[in-house]
N, C-alpha and C. Protein backbone atom coordinates (compact mmCIF):
# COMPACT_ATOMS: atom_id res chain seq x y z
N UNK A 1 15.29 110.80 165.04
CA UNK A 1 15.33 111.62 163.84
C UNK A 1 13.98 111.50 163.14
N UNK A 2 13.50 112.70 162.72
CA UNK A 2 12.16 112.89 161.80
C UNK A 2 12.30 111.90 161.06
N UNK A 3 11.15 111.20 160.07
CA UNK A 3 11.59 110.14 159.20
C UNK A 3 11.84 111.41 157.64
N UNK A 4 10.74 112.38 157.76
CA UNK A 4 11.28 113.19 156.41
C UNK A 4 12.45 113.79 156.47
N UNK A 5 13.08 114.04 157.59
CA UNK A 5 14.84 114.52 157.17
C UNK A 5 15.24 113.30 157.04
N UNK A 6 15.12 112.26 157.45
CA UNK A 6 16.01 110.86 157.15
C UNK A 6 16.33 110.33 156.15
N UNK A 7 14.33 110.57 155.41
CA UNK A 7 14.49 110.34 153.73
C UNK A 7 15.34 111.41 153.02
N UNK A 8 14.96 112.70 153.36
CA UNK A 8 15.84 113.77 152.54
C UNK A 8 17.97 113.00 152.76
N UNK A 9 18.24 112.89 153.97
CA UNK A 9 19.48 112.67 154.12
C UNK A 9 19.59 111.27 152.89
N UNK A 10 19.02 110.08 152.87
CA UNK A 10 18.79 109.14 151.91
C UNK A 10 18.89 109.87 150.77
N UNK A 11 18.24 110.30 150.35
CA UNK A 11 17.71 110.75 149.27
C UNK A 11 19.09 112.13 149.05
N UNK A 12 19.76 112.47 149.94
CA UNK A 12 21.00 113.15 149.44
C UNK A 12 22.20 112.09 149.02
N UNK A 13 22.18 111.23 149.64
CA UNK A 13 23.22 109.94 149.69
C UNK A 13 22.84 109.51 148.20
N UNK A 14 21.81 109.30 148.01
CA UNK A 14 21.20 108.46 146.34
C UNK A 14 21.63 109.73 145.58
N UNK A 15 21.10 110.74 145.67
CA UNK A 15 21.40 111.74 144.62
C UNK A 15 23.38 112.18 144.46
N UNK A 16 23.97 112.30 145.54
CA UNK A 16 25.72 112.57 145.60
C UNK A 16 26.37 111.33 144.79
N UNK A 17 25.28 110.21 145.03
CA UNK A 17 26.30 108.72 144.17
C UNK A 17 25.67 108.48 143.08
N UNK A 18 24.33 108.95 142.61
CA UNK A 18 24.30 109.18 141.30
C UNK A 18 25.44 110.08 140.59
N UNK A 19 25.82 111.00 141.13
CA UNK A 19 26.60 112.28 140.41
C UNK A 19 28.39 111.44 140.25
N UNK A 20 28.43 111.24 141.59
CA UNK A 20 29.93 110.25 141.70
C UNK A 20 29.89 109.09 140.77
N UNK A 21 28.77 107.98 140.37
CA UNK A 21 28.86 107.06 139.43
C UNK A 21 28.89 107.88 137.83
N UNK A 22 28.53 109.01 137.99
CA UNK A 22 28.35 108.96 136.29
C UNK A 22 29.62 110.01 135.81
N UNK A 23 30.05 110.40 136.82
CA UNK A 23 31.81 111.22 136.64
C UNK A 23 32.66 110.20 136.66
N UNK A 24 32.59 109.34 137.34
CA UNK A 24 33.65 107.67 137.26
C UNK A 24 32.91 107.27 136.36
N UNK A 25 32.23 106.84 136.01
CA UNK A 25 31.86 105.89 134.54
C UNK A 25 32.38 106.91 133.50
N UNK A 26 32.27 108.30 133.37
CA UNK A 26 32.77 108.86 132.33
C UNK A 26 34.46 108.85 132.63
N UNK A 27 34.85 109.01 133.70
CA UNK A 27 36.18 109.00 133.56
C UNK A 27 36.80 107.56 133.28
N UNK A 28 36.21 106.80 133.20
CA UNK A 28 36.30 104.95 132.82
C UNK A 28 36.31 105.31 131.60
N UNK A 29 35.29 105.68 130.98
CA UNK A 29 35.50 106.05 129.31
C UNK A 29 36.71 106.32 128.63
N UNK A 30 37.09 107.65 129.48
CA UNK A 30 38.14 108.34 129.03
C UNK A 30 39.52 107.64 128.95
N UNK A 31 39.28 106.66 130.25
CA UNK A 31 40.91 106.06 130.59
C UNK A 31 40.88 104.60 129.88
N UNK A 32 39.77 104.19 129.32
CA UNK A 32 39.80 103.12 128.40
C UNK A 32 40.28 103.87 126.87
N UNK A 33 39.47 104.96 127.01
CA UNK A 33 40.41 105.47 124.98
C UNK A 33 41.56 106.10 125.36
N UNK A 34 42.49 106.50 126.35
CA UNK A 34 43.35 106.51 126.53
C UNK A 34 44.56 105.42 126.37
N UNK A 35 43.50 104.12 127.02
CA UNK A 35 44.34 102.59 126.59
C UNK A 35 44.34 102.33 125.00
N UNK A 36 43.44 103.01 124.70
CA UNK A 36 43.23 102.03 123.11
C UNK A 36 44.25 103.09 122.27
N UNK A 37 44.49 104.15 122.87
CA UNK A 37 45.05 105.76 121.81
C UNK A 37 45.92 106.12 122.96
N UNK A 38 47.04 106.20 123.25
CA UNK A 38 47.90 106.80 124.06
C UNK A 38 47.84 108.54 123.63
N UNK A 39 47.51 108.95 122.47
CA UNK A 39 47.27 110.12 121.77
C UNK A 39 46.13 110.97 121.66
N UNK A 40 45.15 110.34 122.23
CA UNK A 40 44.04 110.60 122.02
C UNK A 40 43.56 111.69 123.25
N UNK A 41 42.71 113.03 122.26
CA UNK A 41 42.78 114.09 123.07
C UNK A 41 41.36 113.93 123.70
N UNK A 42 41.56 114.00 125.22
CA UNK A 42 40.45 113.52 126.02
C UNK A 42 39.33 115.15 126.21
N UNK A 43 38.07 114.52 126.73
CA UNK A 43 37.16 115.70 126.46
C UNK A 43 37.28 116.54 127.73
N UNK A 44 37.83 115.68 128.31
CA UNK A 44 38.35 116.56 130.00
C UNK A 44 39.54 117.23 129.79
N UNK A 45 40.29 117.43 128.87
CA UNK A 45 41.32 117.81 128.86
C UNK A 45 40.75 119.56 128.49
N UNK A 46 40.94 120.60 129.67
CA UNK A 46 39.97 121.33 129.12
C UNK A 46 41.23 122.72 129.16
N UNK A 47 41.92 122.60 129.61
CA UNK A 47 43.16 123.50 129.60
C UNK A 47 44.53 122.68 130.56
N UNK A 48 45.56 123.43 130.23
CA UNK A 48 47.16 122.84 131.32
C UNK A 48 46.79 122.27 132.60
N UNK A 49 45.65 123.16 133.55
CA UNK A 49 45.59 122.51 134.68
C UNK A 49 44.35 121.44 135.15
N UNK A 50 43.29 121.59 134.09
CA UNK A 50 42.41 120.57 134.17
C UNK A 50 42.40 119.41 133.22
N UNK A 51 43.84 118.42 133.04
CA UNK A 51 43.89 117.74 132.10
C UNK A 51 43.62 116.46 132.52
N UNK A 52 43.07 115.46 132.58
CA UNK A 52 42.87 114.15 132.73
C UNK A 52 43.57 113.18 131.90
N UNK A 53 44.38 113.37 130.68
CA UNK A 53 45.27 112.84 130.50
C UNK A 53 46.79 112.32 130.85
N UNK A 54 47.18 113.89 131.67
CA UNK A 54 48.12 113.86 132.59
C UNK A 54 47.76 112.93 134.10
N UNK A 55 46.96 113.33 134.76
CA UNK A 55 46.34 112.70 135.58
C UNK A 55 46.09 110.57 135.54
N UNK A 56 45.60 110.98 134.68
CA UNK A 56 45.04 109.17 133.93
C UNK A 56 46.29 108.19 133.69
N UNK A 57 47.42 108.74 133.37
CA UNK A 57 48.89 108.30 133.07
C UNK A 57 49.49 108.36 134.06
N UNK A 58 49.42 108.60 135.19
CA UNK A 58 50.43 108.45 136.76
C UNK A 58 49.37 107.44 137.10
N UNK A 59 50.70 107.39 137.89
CA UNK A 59 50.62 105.62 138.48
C UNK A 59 49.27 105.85 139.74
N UNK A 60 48.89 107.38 140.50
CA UNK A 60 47.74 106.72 141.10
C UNK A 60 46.48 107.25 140.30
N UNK A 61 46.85 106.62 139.51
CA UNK A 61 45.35 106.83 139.11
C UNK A 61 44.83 105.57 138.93
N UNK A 62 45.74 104.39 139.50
CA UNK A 62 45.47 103.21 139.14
C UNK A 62 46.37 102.50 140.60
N UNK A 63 46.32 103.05 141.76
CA UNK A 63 47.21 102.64 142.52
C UNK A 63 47.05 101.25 143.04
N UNK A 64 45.89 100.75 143.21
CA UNK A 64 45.68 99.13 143.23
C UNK A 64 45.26 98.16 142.55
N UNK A 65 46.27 99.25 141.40
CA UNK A 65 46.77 97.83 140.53
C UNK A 65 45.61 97.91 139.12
N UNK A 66 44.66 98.21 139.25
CA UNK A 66 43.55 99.03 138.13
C UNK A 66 42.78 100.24 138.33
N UNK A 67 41.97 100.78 137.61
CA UNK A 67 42.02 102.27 137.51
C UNK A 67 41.02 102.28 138.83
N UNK A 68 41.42 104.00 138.89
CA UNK A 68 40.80 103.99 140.50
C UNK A 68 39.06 104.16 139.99
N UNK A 69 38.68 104.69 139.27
CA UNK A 69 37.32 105.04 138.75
C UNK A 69 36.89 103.45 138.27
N UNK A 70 37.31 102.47 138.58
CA UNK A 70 36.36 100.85 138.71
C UNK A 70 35.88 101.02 140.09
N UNK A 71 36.83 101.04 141.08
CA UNK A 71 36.83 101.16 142.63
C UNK A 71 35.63 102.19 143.16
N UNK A 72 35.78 103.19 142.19
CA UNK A 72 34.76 104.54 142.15
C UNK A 72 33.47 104.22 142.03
N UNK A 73 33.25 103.46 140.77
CA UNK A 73 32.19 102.95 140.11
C UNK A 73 31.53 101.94 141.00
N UNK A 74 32.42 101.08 141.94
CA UNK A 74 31.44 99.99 142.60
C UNK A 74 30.94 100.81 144.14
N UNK A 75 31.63 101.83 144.36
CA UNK A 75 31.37 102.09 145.97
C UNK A 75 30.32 102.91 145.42
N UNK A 76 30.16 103.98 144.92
CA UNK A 76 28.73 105.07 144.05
C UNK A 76 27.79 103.81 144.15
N UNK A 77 27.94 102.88 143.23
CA UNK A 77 26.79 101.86 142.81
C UNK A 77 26.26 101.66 144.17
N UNK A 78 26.90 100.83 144.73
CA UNK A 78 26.30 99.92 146.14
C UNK A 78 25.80 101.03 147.03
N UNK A 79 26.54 102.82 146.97
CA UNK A 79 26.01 103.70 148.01
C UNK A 79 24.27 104.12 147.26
N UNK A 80 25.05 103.95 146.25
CA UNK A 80 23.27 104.63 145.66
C UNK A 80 22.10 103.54 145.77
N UNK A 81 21.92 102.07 145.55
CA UNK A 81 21.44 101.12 146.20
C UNK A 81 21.07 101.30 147.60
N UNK A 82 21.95 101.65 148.31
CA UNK A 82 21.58 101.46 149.59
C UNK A 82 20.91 102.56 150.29
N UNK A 83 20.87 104.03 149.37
CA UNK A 83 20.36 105.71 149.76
C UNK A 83 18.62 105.43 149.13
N UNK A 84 19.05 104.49 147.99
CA UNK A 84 17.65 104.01 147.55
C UNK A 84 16.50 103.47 148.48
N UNK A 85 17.41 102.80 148.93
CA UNK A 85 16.69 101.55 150.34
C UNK A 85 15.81 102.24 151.06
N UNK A 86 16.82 103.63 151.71
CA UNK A 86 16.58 104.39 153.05
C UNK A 86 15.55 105.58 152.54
N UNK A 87 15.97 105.89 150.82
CA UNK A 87 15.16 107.09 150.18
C UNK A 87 13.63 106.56 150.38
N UNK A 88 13.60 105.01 150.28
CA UNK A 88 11.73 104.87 149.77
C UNK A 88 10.97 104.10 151.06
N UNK A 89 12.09 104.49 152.42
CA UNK A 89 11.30 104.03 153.46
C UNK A 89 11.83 102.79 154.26
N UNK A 90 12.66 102.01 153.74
CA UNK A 90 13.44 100.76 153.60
C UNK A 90 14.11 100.62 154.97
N UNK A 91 14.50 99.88 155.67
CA UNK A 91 15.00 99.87 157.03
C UNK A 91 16.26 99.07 156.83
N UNK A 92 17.63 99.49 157.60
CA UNK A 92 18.59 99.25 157.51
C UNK A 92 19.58 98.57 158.93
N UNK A 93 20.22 97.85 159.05
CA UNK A 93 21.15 97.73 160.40
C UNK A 93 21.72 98.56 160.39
N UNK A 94 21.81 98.70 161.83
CA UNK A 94 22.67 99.64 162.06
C UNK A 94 24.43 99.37 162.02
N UNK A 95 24.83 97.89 162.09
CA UNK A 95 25.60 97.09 161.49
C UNK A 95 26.37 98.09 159.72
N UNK A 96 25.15 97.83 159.12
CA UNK A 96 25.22 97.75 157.38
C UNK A 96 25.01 99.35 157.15
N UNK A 97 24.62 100.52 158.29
CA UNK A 97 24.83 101.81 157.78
C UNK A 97 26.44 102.41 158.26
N UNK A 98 26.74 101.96 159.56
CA UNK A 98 28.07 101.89 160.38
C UNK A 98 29.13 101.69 158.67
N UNK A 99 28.73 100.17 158.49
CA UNK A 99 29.86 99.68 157.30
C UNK A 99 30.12 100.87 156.05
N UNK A 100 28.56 101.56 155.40
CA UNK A 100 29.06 101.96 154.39
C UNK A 100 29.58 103.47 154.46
N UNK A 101 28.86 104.50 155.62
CA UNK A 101 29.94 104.95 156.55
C UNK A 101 30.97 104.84 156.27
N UNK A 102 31.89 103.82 157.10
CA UNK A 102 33.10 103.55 157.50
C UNK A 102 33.72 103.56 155.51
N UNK A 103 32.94 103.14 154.38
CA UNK A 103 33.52 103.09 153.42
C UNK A 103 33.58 104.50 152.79
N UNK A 104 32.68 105.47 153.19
CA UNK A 104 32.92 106.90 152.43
C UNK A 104 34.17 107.42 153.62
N UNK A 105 34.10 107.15 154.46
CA UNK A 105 35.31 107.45 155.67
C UNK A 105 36.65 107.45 154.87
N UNK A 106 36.89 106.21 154.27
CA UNK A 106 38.12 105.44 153.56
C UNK A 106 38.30 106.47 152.45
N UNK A 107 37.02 106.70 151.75
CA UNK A 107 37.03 107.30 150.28
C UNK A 107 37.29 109.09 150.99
N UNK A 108 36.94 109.23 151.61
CA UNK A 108 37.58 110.60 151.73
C UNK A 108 39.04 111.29 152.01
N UNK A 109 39.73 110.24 152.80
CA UNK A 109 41.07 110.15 152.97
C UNK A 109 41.75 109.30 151.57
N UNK A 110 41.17 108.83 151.35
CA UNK A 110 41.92 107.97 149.52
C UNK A 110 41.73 109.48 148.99
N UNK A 111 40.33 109.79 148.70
CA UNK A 111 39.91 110.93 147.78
C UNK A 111 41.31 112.66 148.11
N UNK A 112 41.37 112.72 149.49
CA UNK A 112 42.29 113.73 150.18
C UNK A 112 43.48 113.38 149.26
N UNK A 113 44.13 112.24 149.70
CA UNK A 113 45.43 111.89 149.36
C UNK A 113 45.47 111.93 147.67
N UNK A 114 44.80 111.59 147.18
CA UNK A 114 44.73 111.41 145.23
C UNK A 114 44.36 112.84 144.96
N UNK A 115 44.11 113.94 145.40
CA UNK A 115 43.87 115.00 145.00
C UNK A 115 45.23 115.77 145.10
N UNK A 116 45.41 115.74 146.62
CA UNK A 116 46.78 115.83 146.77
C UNK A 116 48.11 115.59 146.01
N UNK A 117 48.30 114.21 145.85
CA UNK A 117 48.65 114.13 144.53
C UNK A 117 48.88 114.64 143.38
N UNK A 118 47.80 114.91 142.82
CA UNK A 118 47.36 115.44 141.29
C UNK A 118 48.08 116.44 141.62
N UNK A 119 47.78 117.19 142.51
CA UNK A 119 48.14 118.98 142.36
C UNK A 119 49.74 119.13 142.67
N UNK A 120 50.32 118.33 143.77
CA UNK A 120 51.22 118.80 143.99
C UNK A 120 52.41 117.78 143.17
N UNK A 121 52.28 116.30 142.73
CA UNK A 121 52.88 115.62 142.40
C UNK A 121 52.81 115.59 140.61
N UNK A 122 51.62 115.56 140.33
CA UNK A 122 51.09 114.80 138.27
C UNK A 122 51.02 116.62 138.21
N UNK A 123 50.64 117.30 138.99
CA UNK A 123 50.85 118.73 138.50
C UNK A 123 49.36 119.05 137.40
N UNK A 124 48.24 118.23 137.74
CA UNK A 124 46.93 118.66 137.33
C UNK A 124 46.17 118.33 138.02
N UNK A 125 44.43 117.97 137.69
CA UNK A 125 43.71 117.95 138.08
C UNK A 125 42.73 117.31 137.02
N UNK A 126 41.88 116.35 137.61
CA UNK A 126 41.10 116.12 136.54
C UNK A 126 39.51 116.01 136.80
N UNK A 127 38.66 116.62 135.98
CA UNK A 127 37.52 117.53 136.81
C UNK A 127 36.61 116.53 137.05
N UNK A 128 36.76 115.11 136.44
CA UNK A 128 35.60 114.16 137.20
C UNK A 128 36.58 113.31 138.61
N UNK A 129 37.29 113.48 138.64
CA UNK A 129 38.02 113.34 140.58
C UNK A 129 37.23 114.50 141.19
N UNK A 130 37.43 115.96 140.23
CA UNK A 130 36.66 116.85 141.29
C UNK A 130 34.91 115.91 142.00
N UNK A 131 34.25 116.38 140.91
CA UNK A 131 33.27 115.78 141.08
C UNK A 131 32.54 114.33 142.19
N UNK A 132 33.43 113.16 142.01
CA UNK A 132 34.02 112.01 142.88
C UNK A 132 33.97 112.57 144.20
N UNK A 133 34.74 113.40 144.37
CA UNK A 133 34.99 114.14 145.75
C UNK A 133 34.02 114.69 146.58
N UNK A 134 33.57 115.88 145.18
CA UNK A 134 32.84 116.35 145.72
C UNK A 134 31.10 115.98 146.73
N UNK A 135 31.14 114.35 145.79
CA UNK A 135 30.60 113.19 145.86
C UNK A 135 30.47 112.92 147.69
N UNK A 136 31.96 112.41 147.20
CA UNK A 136 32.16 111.53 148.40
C UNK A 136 31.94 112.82 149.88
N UNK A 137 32.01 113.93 149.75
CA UNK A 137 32.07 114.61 150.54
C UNK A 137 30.35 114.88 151.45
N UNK A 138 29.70 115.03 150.30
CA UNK A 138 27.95 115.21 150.66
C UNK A 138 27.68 113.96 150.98
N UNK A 139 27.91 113.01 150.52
CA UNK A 139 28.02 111.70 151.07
C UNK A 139 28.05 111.32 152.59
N UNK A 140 29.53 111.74 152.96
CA UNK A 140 30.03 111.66 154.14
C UNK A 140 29.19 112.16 155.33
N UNK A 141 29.14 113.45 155.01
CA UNK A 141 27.95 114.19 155.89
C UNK A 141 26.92 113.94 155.75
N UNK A 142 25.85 113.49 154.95
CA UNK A 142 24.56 112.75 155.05
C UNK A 142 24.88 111.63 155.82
N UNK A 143 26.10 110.63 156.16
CA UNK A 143 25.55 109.28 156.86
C UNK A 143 26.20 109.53 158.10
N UNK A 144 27.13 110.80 158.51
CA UNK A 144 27.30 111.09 159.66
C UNK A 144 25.79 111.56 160.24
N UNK A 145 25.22 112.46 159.91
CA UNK A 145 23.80 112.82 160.34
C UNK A 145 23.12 111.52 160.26
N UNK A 146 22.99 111.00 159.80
CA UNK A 146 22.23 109.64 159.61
C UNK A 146 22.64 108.51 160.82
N UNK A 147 23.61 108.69 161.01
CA UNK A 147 24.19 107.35 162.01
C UNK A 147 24.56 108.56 163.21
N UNK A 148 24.20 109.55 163.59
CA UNK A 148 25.11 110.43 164.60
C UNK A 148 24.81 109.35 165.73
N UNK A 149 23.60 109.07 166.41
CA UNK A 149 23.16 108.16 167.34
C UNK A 149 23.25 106.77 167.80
N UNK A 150 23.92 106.54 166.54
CA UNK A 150 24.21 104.96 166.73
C UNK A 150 26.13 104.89 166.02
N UNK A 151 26.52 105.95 166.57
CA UNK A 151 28.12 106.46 166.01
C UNK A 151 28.90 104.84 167.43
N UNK A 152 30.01 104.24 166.84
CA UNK A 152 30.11 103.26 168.05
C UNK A 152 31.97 104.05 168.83
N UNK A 153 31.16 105.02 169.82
CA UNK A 153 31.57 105.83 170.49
C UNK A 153 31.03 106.34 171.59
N UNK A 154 32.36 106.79 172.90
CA UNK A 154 31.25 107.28 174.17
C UNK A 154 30.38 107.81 173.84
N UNK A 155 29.17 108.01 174.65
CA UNK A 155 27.88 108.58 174.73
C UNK A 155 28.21 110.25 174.99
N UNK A 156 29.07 110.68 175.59
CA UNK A 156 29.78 112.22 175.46
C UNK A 156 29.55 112.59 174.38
N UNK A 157 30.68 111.52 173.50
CA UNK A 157 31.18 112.12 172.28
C UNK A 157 29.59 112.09 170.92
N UNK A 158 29.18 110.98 171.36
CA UNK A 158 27.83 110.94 170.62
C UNK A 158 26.55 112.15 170.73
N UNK A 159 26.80 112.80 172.24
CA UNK A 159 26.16 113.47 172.02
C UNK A 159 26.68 115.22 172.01
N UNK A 160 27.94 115.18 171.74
CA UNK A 160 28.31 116.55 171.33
C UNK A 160 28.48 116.58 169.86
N UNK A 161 28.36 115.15 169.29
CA UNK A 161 28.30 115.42 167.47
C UNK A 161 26.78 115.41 167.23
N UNK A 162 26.26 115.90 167.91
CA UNK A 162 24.61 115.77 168.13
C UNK A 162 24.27 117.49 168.29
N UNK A 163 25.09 117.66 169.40
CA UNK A 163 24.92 119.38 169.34
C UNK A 163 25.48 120.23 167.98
N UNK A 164 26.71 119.51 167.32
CA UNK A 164 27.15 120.07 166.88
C UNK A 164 25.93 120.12 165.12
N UNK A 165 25.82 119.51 165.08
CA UNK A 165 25.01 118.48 164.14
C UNK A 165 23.72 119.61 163.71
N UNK A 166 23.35 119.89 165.16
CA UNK A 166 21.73 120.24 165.80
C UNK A 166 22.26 121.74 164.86
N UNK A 167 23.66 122.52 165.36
CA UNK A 167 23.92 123.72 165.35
C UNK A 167 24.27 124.24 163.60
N UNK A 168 24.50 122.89 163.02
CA UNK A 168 25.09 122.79 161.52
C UNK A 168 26.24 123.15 160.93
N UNK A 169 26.83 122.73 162.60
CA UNK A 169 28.22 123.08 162.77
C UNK A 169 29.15 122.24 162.09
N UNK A 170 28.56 120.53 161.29
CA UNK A 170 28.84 120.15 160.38
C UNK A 170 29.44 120.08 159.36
N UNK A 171 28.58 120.99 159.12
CA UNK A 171 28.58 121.74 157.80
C UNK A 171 30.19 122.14 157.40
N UNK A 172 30.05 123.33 158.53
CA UNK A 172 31.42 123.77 158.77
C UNK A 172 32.90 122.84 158.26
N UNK A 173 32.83 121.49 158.95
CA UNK A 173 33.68 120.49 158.83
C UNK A 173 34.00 120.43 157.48
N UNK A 174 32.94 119.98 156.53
CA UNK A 174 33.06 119.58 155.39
C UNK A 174 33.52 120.73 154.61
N UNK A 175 32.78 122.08 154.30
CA UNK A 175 33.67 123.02 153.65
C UNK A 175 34.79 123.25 154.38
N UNK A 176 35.23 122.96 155.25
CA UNK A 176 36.70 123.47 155.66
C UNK A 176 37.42 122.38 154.77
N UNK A 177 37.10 120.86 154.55
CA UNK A 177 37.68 120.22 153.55
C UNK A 177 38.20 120.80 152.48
N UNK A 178 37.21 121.43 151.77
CA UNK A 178 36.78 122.09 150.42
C UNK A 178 37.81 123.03 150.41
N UNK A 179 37.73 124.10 151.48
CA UNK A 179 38.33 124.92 151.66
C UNK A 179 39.77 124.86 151.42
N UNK A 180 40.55 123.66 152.04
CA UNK A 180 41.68 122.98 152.25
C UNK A 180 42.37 122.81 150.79
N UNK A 181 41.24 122.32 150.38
CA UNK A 181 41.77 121.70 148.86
C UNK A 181 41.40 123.08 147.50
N UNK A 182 41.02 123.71 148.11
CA UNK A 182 40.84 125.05 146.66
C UNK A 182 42.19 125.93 147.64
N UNK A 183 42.75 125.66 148.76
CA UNK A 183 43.99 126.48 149.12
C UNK A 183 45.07 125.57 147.89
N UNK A 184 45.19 124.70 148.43
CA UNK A 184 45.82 123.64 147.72
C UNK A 184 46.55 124.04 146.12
N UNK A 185 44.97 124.43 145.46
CA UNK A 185 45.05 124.50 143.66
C UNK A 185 45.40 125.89 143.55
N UNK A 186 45.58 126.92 144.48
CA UNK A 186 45.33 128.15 144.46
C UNK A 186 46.73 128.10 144.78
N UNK A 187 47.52 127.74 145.63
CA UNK A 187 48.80 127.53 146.09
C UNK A 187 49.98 127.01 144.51
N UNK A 188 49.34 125.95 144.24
CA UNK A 188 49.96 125.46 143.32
C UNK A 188 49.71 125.78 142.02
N UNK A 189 48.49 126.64 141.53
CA UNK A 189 48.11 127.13 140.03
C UNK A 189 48.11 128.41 140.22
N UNK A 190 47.81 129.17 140.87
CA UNK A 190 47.94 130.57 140.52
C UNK A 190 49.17 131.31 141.45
């Protein structure tokens, strides 16, 4: 891989977990004056279906046990640290890019399932999860391109996510996510 698409892919990873840390730190805000004010009208609360108060008060919004936007807040942090590393030239294992990978992997299926949720279960949405997501999603696809070559999988399969990759057929993958989940709100809100 070129080293200037490598930095750009870095440098997308640093920029997606800047955006994901500062929608979880604000939604930390919100769900702390929520603790202090059970009443208190939140700034996300922006109509019936984008309310974060509704959202913030079911149980996953806190499913292990504290709010999910702490959990939010440390994986953004450590991804943006580490997009930093790769943004200014920095060399990485292939070990320690595999791992954080494998952690936006986790966050996209957590992120799937808690969206899921919201819409079809708490019956809202709350627009810094959008954001989070949307996060974790540019995320995902920057360290798949980033690790396609050192993916720990047959050499087949490594190199047809290579063609596919080459073709930006990628791409594809990830808005079909997107896609998935605006059927979803469209299904259930309008």
């Amino acid at each position: 891989m070129k080293q200037s698409l490598q930095k750009t892919l870095y440098g997308t990873v640093t920029v997606a977990s800047a955006v994901g840390f500062i929608a979880s730190f604000l939604q930390m805000i919100e769900k702390i004056e929520l603790l202090k004010n059970p009443q208190a009208v939140l700034s996300c609360n922006i109509n019936a279906v984008f309310s974060c108060t509704n959202i913030l008060n079911a149980w996953q919004s806190s499913v292990f046990g504290f709010p999910n936007s702490l959990l939010c807040i440390t994986f953004f942090a450590l991804t943006m640290a580490i997009g930093l590393v790769g943004w200014t030239g920095g060399i990485m294992s292939k070990k320690l890019r595999l791992w954080f990978m494998g952690m936006a992997l986790f966050f996209i299926a957590f992120g799937f399932w808690y969206l899921a949720q919201s819409i079809f279960v708490v019956g809202g949405l709350c627009i810094f999860c959008i954001f989070c997501y949307a996060a974790v999603l540019t995320i995902s696809g920057a360290w798949l391109r980033i690790n396609q070559a050192d993916l720990p999988i047959s050499i087949n399969n490594r190199q047809a996510i290579g063609r596919m990759i080459a073709k930006n057929n990628d791409i594809f993958i990830w808005l079909s996510i997107v896609a998935i989940i605006i059927a979803e709100m469209i299904i259930k809100f309008f």
